[in-house]
C-alpha atoms as a PDB file:
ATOM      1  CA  UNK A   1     -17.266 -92.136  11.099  1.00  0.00           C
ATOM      2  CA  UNK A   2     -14.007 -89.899  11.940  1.00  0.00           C
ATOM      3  CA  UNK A   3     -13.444 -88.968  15.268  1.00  0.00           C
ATOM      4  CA  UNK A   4     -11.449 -85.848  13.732  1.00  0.00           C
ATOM      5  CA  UNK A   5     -13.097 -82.135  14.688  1.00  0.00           C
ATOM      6  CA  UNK A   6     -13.677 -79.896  11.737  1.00  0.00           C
ATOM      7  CA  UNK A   7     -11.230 -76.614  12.061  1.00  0.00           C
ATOM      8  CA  UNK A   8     -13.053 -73.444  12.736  1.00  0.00           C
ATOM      9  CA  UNK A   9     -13.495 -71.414   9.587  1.00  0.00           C
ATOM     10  CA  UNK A  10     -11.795 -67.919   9.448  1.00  0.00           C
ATOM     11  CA  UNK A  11     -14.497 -65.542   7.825  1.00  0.00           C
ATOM     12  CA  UNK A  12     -12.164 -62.586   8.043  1.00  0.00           C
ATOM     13  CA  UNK A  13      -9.862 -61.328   9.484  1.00  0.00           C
ATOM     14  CA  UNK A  14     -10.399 -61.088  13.178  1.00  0.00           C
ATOM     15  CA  UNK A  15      -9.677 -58.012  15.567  1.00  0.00           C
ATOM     16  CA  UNK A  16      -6.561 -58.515  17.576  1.00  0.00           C
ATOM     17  CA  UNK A  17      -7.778 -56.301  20.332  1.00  0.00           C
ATOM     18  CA  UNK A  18     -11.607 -58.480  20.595  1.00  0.00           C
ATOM     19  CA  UNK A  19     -12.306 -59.914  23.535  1.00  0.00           C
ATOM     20  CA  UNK A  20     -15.952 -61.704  23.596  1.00  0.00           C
ATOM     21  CA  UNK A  21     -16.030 -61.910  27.475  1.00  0.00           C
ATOM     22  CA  UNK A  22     -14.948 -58.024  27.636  1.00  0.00           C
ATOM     23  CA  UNK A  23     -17.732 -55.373  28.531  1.00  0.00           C
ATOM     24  CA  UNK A  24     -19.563 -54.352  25.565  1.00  0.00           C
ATOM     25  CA  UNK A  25     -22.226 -50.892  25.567  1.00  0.00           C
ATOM     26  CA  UNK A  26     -25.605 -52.024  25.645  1.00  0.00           C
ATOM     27  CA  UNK A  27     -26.679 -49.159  23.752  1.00  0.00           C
ATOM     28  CA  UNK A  28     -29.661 -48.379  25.144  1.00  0.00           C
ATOM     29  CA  UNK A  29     -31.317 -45.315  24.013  1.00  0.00           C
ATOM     30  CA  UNK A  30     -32.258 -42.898  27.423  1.00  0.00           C
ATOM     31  CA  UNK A  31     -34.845 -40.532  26.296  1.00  0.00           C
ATOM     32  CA  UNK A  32     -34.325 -37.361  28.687  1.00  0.00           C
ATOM     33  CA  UNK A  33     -37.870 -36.817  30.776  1.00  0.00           C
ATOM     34  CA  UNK A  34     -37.229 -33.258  31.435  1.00  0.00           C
ATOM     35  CA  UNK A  35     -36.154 -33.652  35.321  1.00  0.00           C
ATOM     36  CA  UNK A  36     -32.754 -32.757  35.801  1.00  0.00           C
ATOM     37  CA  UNK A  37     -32.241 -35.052  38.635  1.00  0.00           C
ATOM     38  CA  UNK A  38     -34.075 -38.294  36.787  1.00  0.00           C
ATOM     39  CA  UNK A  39     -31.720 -37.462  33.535  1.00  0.00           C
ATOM     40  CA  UNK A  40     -28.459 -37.378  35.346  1.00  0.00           C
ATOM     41  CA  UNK A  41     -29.829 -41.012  36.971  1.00  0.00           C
ATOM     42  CA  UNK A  42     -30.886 -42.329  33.868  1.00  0.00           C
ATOM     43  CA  UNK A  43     -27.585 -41.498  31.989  1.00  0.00           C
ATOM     44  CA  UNK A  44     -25.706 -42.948  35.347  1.00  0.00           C
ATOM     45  CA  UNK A  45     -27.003 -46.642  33.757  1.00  0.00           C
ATOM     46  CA  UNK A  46     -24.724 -45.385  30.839  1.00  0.00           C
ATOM     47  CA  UNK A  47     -21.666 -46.355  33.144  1.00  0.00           C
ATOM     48  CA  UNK A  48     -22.994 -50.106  33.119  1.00  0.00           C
ATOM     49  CA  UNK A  49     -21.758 -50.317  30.245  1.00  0.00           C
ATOM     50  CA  UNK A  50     -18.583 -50.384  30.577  1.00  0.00           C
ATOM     51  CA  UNK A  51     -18.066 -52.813  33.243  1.00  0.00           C
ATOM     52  CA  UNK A  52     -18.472 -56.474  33.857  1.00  0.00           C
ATOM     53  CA  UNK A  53     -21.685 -57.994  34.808  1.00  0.00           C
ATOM     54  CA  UNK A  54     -20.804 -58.430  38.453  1.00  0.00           C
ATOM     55  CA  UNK A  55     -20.209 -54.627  38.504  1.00  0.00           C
ATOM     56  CA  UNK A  56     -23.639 -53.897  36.801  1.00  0.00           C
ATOM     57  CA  UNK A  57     -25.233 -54.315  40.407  1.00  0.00           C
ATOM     58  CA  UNK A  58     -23.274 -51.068  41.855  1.00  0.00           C
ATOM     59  CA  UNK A  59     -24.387 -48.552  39.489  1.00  0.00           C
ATOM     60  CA  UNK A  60     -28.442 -50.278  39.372  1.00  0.00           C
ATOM     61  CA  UNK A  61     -28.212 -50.281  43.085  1.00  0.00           C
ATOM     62  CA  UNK A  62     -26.896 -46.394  42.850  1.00  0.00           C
ATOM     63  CA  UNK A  63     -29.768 -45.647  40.497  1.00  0.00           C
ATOM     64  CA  UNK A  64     -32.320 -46.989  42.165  1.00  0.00           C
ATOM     65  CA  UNK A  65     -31.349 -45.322  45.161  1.00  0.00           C
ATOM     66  CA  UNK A  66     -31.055 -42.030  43.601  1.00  0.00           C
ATOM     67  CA  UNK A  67     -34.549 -42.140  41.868  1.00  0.00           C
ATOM     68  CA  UNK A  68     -36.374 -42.981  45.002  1.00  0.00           C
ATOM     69  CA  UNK A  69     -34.438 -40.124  46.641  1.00  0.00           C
ATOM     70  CA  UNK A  70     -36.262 -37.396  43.798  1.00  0.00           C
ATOM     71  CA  UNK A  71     -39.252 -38.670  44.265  1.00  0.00           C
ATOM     72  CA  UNK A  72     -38.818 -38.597  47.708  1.00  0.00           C
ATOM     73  CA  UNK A  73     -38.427 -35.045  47.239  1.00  0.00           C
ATOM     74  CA  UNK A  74     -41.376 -34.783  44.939  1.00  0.00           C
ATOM     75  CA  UNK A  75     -43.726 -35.389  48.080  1.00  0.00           C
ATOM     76  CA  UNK A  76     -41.527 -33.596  50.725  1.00  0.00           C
ATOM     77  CA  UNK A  77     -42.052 -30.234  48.387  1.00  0.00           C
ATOM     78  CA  UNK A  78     -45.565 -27.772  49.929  1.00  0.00           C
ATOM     79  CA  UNK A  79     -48.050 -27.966  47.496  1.00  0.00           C
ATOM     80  CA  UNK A  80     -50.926 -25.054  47.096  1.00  0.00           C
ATOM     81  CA  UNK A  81     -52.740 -23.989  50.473  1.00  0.00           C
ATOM     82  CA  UNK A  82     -56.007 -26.102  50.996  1.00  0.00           C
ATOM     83  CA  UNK A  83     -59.076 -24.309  49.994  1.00  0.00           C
ATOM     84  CA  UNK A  84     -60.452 -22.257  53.053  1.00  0.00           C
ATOM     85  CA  UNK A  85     -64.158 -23.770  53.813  1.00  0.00           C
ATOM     86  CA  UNK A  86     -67.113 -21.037  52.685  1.00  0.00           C
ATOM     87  CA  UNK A  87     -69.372 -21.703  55.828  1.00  0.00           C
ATOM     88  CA  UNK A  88     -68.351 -22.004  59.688  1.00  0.00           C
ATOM     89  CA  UNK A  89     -67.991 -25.837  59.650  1.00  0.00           C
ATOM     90  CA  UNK A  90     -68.558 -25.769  63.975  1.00  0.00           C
ATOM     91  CA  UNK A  91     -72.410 -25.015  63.689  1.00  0.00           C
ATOM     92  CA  UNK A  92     -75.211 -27.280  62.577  1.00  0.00           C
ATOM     93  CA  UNK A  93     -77.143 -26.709  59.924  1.00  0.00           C
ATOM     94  CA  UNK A  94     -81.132 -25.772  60.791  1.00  0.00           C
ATOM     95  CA  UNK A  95     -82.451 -28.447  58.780  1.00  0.00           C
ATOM     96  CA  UNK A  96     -80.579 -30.724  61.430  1.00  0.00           C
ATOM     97  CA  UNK A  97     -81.924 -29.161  63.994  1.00  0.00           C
ATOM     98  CA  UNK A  98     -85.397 -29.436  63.453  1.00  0.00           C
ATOM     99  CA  UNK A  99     -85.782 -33.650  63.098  1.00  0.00           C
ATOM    100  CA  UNK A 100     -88.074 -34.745  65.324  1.00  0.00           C
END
């Protein structure tokens, strides 16, 4: 057996400017959901992309945060005026009052 370690074969020619450990775009497709303040969060992960892993944490962190924050908001806004009751709710009905 040879000790010697076979070369490693040039398939074409390689970019001079290709770094394998640099940051490379996920490409994740963000569909828009219609809520301005969700979209702009969702295309926030866009900026993930370009930075190393051990920056990744930042922006998720930053997203997270901001997505709680709207729907935060969500309950914080009034919503319609309760239903005003049909009968006078203090008073007993006479069927109650008549159990022996």
């Amino acid at each position: 057996m040879s000790d010697a370690v076979p070369e490693p074969s040039q398939e074409g020619p390689v970019d001079p400017g290709y770094d394998p450990a640099a940051p490379a775009p996920l490409n994740v497709p963000r569909t828009p959901t219609g809520n301005a303040e969700v979209d702009a969060q969702l295309e926030r992960l866009g900026d993930a992309d370009h930075l190393a892993t051990d920056g990744h944490i930042e922006v998720y962190e930053d997203v997270h945060r901001g997505l709680r924050d709207a729907l935060t908001a969500l309950d914080a806004r009034p919503g319609p005026p309760a239903p005003s009751p049909s009968y006078d709710q203090r008073a007993p009905s006479p069927s109650y009052g008549t159990r022996s």
